[in-house]
Protein backbone atom coordinates (compact mmCIF):
# COMPACT_ATOMS: atom_id res chain seq x y z
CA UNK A 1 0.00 0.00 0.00
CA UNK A 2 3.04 2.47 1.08
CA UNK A 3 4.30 1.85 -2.35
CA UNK A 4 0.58 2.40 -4.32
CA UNK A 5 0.38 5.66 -2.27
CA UNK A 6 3.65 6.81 -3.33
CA UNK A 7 3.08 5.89 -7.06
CA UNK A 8 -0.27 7.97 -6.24
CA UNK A 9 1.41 10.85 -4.85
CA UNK A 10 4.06 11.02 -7.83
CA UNK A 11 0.95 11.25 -10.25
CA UNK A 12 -1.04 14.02 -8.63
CA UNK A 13 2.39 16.06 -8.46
CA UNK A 14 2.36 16.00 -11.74
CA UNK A 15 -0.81 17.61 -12.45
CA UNK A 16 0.29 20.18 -9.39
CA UNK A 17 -2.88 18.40 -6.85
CA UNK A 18 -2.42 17.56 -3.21
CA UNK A 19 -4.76 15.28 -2.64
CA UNK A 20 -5.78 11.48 -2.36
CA UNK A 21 -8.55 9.87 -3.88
CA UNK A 22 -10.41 6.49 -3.78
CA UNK A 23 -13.11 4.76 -5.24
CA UNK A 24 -15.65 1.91 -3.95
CA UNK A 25 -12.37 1.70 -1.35
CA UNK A 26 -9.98 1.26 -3.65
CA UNK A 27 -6.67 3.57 -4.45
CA UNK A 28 -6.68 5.16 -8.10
CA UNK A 29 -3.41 4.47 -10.14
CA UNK A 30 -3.48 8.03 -12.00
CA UNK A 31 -5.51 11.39 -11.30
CA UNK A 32 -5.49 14.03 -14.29
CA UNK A 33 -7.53 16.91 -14.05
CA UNK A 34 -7.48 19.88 -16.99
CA UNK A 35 -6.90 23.03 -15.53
CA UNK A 36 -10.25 25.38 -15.44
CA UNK A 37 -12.88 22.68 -15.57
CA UNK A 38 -14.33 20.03 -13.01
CA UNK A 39 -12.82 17.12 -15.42
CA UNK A 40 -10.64 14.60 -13.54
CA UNK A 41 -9.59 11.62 -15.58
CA UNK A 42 -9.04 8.45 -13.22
CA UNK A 43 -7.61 4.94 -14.12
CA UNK A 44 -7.95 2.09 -11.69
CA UNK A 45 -5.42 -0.16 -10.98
CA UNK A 46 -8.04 -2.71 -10.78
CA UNK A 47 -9.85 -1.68 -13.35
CA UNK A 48 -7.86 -1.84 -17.09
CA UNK A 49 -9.90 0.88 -18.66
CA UNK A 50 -10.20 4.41 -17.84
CA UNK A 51 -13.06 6.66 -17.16
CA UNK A 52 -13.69 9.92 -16.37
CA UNK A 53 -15.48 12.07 -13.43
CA UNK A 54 -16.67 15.13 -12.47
CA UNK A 55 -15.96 16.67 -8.92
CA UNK A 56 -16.25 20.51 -7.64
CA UNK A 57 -13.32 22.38 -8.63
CA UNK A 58 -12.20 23.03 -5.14
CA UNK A 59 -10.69 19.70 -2.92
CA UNK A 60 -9.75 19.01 0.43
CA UNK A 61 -6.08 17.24 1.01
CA UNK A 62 -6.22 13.76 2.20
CA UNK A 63 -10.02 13.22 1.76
CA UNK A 64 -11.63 10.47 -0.22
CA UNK A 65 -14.09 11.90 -2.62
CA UNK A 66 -17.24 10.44 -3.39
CA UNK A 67 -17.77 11.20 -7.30
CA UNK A 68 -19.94 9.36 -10.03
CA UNK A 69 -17.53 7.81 -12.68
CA UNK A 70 -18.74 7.83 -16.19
CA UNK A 71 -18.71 4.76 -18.86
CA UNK A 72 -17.94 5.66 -22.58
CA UNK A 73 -20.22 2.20 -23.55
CA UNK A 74 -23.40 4.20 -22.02
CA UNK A 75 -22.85 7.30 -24.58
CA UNK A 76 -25.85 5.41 -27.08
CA UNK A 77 -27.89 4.92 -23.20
CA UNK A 78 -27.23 8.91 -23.23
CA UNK A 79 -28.34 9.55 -26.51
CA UNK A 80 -31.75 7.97 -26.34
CA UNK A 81 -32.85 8.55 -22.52
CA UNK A 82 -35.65 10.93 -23.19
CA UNK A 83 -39.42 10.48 -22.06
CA UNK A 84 -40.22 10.29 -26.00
CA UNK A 85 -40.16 6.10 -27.36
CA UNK A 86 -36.58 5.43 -29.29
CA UNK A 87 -36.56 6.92 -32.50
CA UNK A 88 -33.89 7.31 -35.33
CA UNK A 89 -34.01 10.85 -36.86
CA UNK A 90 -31.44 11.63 -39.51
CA UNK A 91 -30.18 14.98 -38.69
CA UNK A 92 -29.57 15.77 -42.06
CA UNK A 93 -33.21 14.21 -43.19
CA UNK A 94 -34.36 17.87 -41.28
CA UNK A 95 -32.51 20.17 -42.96
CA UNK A 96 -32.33 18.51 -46.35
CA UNK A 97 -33.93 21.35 -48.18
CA UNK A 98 -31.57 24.07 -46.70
CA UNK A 99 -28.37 22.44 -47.02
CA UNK A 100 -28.79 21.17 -50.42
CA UNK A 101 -28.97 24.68 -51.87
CA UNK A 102 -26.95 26.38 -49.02
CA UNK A 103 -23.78 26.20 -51.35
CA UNK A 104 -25.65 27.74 -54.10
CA UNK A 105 -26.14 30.29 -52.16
CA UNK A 106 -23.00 31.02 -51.09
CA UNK A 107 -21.61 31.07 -54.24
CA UNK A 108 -24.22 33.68 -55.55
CA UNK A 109 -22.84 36.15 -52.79
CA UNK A 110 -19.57 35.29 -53.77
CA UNK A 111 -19.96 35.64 -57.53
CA UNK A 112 -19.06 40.16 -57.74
CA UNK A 113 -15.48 38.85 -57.19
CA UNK A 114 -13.21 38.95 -60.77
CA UNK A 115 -13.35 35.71 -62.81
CA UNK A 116 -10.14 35.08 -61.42
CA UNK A 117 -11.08 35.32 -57.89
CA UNK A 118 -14.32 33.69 -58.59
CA UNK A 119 -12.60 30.23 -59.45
CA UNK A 120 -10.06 30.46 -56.96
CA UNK A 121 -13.06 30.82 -54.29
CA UNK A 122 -15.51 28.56 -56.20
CA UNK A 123 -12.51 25.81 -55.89
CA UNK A 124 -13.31 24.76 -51.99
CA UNK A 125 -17.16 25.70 -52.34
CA UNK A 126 -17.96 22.27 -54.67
CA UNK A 127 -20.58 20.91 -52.18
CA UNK A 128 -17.82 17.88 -51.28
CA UNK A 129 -17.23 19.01 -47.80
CA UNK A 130 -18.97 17.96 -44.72
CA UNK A 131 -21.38 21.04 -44.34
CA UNK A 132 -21.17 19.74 -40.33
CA UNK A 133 -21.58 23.64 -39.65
CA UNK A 134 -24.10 24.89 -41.11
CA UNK A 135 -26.04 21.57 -40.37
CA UNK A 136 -26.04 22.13 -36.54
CA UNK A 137 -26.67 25.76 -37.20
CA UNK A 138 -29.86 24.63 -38.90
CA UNK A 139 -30.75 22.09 -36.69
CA UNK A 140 -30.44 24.86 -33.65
CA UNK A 141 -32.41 27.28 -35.69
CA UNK A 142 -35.37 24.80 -35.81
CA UNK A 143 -34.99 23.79 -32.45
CA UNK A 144 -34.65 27.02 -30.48
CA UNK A 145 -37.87 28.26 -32.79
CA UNK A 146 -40.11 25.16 -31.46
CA UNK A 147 -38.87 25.90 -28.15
CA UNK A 148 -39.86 29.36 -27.66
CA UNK A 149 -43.28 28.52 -30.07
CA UNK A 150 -44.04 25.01 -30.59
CA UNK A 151 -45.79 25.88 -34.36
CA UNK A 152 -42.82 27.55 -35.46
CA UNK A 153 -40.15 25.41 -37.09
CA UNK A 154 -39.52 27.15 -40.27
CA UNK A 155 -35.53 28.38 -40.28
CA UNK A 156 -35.36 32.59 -40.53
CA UNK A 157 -34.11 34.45 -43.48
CA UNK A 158 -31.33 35.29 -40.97
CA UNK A 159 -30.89 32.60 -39.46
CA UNK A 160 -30.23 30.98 -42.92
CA UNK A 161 -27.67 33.68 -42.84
CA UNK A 162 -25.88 32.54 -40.22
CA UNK A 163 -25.31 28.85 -41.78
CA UNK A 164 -23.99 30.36 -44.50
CA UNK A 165 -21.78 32.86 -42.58
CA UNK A 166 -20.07 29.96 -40.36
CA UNK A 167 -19.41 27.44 -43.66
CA UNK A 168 -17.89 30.84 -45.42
CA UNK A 169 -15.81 32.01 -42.11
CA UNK A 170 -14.74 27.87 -41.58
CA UNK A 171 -14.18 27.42 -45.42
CA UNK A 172 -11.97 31.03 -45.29
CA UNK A 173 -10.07 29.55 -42.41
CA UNK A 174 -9.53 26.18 -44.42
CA UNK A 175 -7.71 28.52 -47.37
CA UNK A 176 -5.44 30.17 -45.12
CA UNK A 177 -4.29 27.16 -42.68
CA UNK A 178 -3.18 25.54 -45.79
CA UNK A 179 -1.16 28.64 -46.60
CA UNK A 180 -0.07 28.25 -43.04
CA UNK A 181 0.91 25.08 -43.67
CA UNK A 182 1.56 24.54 -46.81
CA UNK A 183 -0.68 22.15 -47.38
CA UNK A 184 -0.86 19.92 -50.52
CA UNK A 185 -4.26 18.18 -49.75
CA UNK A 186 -7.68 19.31 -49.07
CA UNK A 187 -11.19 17.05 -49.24
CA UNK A 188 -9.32 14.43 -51.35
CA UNK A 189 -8.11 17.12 -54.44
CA UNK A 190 -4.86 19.22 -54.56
CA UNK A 191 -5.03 22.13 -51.89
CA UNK A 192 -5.86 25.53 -53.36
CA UNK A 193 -2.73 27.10 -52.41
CA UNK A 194 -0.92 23.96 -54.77
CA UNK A 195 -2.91 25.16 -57.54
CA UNK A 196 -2.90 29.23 -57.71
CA UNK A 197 -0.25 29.67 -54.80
CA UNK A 198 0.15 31.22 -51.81
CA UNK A 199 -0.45 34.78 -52.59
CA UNK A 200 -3.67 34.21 -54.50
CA UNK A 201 -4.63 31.72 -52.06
CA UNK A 202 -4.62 34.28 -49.05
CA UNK A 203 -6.50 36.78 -50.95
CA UNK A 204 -9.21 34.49 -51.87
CA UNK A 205 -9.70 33.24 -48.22
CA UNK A 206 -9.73 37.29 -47.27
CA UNK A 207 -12.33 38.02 -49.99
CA UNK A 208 -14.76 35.11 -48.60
CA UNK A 209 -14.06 36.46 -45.37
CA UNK A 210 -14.87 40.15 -46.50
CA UNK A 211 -18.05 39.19 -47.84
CA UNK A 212 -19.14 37.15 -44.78
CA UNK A 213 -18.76 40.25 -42.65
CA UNK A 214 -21.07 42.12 -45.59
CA UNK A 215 -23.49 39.25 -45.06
CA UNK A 216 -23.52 39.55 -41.45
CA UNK A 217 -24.42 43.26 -41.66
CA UNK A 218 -27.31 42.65 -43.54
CA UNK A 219 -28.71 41.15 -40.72
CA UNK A 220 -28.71 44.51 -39.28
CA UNK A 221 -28.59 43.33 -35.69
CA UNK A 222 -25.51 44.97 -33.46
CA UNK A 223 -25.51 41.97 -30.82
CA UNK A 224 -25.27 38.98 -33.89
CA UNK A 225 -22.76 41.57 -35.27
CA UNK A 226 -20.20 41.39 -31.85
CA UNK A 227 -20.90 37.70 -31.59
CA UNK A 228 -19.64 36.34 -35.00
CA UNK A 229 -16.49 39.47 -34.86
CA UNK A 230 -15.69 37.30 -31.77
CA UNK A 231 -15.44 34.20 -33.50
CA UNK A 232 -12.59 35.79 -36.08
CA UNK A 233 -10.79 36.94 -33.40
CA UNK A 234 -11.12 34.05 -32.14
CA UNK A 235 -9.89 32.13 -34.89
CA UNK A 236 -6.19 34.28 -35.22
CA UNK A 237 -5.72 34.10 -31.60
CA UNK A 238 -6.29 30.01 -31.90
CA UNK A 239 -3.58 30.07 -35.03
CA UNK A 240 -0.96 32.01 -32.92
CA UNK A 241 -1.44 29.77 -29.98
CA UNK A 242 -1.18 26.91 -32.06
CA UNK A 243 2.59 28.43 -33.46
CA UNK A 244 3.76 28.17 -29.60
CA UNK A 245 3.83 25.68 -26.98
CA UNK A 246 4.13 25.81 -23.09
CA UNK A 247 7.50 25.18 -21.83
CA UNK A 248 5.44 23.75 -18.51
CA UNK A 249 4.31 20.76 -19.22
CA UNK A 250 1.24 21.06 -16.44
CA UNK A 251 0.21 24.15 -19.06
CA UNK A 252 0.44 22.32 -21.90
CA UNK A 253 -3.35 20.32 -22.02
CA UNK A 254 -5.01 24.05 -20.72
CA UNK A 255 -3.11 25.31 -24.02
CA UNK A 256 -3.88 22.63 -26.32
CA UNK A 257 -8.25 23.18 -24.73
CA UNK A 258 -8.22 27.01 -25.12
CA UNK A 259 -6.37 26.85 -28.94
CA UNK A 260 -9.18 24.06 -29.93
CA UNK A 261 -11.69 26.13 -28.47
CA UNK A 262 -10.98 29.60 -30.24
CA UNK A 263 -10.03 27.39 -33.64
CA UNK A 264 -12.76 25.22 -33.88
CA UNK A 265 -15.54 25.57 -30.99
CA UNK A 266 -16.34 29.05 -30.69
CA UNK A 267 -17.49 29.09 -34.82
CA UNK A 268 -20.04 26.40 -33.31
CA UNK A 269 -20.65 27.97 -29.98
CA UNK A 270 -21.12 31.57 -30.99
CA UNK A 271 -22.92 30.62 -34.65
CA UNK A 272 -25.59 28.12 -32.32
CA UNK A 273 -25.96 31.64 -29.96
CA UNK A 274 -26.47 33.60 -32.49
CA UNK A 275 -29.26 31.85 -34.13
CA UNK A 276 -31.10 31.24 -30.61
CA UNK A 277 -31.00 35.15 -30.11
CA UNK A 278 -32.66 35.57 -33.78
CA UNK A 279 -35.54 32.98 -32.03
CA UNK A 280 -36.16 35.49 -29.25
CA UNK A 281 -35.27 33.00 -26.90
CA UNK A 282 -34.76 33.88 -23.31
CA UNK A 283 -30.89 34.23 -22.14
CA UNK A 284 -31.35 31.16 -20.20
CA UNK A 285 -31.82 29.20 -23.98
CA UNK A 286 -29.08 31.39 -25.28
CA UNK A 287 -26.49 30.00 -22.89
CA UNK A 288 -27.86 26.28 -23.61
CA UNK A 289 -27.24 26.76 -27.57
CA UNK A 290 -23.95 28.59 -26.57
CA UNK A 291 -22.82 25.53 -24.61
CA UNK A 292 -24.04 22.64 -27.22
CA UNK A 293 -21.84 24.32 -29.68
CA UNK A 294 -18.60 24.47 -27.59
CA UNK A 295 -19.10 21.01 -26.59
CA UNK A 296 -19.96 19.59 -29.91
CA UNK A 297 -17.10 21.68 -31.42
CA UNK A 298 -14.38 20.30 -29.29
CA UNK A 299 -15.62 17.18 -29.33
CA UNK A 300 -15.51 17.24 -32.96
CA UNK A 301 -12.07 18.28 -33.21
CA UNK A 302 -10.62 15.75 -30.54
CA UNK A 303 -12.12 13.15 -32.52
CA UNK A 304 -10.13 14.75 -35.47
CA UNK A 305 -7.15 14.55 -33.73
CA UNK A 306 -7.20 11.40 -32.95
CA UNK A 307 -8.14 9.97 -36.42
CA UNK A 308 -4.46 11.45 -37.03
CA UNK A 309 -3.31 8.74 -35.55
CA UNK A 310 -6.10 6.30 -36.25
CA UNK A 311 -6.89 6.64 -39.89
CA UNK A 312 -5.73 6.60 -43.13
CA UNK A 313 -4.99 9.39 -46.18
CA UNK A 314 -7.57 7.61 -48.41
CA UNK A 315 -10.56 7.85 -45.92
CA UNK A 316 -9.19 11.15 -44.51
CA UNK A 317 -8.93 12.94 -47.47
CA UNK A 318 -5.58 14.13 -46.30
CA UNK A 319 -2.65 13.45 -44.29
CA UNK A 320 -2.39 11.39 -41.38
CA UNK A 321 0.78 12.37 -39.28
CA UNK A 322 -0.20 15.76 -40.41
CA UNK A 323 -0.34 17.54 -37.08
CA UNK A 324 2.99 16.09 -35.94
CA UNK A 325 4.90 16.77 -39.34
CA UNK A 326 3.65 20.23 -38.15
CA UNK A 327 5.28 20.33 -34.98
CA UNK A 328 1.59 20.30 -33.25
CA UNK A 329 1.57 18.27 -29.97
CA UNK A 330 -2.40 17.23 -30.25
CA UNK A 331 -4.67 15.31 -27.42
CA UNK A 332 -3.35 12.07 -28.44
CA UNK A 333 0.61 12.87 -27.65
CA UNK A 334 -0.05 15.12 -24.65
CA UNK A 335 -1.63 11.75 -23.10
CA UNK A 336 1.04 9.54 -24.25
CA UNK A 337 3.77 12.34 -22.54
CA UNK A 338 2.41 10.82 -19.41
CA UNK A 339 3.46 7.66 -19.83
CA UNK A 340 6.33 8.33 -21.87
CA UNK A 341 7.91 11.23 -20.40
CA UNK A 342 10.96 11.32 -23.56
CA UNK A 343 7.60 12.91 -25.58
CA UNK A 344 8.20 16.15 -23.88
CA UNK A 345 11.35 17.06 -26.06
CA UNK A 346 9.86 16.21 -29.22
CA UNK A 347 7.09 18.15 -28.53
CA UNK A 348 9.32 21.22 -27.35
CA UNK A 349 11.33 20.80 -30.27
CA UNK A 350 8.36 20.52 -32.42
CA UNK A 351 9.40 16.88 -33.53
CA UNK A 352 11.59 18.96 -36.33
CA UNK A 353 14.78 15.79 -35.98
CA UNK A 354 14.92 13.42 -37.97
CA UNK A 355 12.73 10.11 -36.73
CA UNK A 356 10.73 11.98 -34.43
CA UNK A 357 7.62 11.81 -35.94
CA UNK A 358 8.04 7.80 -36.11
CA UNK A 359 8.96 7.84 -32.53
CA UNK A 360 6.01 10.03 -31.39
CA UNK A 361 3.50 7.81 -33.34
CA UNK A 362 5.41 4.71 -31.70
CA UNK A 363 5.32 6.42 -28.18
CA UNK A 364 0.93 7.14 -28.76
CA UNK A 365 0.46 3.78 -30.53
CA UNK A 366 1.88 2.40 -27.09
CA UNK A 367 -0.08 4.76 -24.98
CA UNK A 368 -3.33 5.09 -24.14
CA UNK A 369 -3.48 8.44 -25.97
CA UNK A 370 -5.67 7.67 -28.39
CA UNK A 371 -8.18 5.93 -25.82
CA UNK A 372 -8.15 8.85 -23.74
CA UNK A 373 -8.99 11.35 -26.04
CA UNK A 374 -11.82 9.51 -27.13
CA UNK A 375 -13.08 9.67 -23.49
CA UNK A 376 -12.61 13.41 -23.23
CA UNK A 377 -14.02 13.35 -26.39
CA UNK A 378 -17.06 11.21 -25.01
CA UNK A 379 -17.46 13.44 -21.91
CA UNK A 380 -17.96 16.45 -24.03
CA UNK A 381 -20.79 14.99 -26.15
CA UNK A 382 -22.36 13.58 -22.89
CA UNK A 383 -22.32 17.58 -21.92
CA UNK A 384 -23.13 18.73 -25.40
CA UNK A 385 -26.59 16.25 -24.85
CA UNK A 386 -27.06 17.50 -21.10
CA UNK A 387 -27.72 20.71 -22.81
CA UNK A 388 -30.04 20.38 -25.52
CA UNK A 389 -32.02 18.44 -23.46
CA UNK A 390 -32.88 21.25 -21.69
CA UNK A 391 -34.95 22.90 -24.53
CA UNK A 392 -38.34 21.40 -25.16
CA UNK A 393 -38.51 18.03 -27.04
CA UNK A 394 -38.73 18.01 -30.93
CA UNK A 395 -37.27 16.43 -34.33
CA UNK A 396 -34.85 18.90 -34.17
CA UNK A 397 -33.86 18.46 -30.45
CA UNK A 398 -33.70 14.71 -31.27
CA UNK A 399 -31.63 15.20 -34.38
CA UNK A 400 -28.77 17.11 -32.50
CA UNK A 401 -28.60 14.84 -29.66
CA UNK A 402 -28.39 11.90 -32.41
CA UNK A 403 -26.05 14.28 -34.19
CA UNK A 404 -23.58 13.77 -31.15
CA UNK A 405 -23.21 9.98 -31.81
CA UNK A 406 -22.13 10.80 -35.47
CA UNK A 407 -19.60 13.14 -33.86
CA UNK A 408 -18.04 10.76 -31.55
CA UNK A 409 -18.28 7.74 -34.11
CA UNK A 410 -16.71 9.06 -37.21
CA UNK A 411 -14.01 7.81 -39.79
CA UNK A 412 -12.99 10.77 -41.44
């Protein structure tokens, strides 16, 4: 037992916590817990798979806490627990009509650019990606709508709007991250920056951001106006975060959260807000949409980073390895650093010596990296469904919790 406790001890110095937990009376081998949340992850020595917990941010030294431990298998249990029989709504199914000529659409606003211009922004706006975006902005629409008046499902003018605003800001973003880093793949076809290069590139992702922003005025509402500003902020900030890395390896996950957020969750969590203040829903509602799109958002992109390491180019579309031929230290090898603490100067090196991109993926293939991160992954759907439960049941409702499963389960 002396030499469980010390093994204990070593692992909550790591994550800078003075305290000792147990569970059902027995001692836990590791105890992770992500700066700024109530998230502890746990793993057993009894028990050879991990789970995760929530307990209040503040702790007592030397006390045993008495938390409820969550099961990734129970995330379909999750899904369908409402008061409503199980049914299978296709989230998509719902939104058919506005996402098949969304695109269209786009490209209409898009067309006063040059001919030049035109086919350089034309080139990423084939109807071949995902649309993921502008689907859950939809979906929210339709749901926020019912819930403030039950007979009212049809999607706003404006909200329409702000579908196509997020797939324009997210498809801008796309352009210039492959100018970033130079990029020679994109949905399966030679990146756009390959093609017309770099300078033409970053002018075509400006002009699609340019008339976003004209889009968004038209709305002529100040409040959507400082929301969606905040998610382009948002998304530099996120791209100069992601060009450093903490020295302090404690900082390092808290980095990694807050970059994923401003990169990839506020478009969903700000976009979902928006749209629920265009439904006159109550601030209460407004906070709920908020919080289903950060959750969903970084949910999505751990699940991204993980099929990094998971998948191949051919499914992908692009890739794998990417992030760590970029120097980027992703869920997946900030897990495996635990384990393997030699991880820590690749990743403050940017694994830029030869073989350490082959050692990284051998260090998270060993790991439990990629398990983990589908837990946190997991845990932020399982919040991203506490939410949206909230509002009042519907198709809609239904369709974004099912929309979480498709999230979490995923190939590319």
């Amino acid at each position: 037992m002396a030499a469980l406790r010390s093994r204990l001890h070593r692992s909550l110095l790591r994550f800078q916590l003075n305290l000792a937990a147990c569970r059902d009376g027995r001692w836990l081998r590791s105890f992770r817990k992500y700066e700024g949340t109530n998230l502890i992850h746990t793993t057993s020595i009894f028990v050879p798979s991990a789970s995760f917990m929530h307990i209040p941010i503040y702790h007592q030294p030397s006390s045993c806490l008495q938390v409820r431990v969550f099961n990734s298998s129970s995330i379909k249990d999750e899904i369908h627990s409402t008061t409503k029989p199980r049914e299978i709504i296709d989230p998509h199914r719902l939104v058919e009509e506005q996402i098949s000529s969304l695109t269209l659409q786009i490209k209409q606003e898009l067309q006063g650019a040059s001919q030049e211009l035109y086919k350089l922004v034309e080139y990423y706006f084939d109807g071949q990606g995902k649309l993921f975006r502008p689907m859950v902005v939809l979906l929210m629409s339709q749901a926020c709508n019912q819930h403030h008046d039950f007979s009212q499902s049809l999607i706003t003018e404006d909200q329409n709007k702000i579908a196509m605003i997020s797939e324009m800001i997210h498809t801008a973003s796309l352009i210039h991250d492959d100018v970033i880093d130079a990029a020679d793949t994109r949905r399966g076809k030679t990146s756009i920056n390959m093609v017309w290069g770099q300078r033409m590139s970053i002018l075509a992702g400006d002009y699609v951001i340019s008339i976003a922003s004209m889009l968004l005025a038209r709305i002529r509402n100040d409040q959507i106006v400082i929301i969606l500003s905040q998610v382009i902020e948002d998304l530099v900030r996120g791209e100069f975060m992601q060009l450093g890395s903490k020295e302090d390896e404690s900082e390092r996950f808290t980095h990694y959260l807050r970059k994923t957020f401003k990169k990839t969750a506020s478009l969903l969590a700000n976009s979902c807000q928006a749209v629920s203040i265009l439904a006159n829903c109550p601030e209460e509602v407004t906070e709920i949409a908020y919080q289903y799109g950060k959750n969903i958002g970084i949910a999505f992109q751990l699940i991204d980073d993980l099929l990094d390491f998971t998948s191949c180019d051919l499914i992908l579309g692009k890739p794998t390895a990417a992030d760590l031929k970029l120097g980027l230290a992703t869920a997946p090898v900030l897990f495996a650093a635990q384990d393997y603490p030699e991880l820590n100067s690749l990743i403050m090196r940017r694994f830029s010596l030869d073989g350490d991109v082959e050692t990284a993926r051998h260090l998270v293939a060993k790991s439990d990296g990629v398990e983990e991160t589908r837990y946190l992954a997991n845990q932020h759907g399982r919040e991203a469904i506490k939410q949206i439960k909230l509002l009042k049941q519907s198709e809609s409702q239904q369709a974004l919790i099912n929309l979480i499963n498709t999230v979490l389960t995923r190939k590319k």
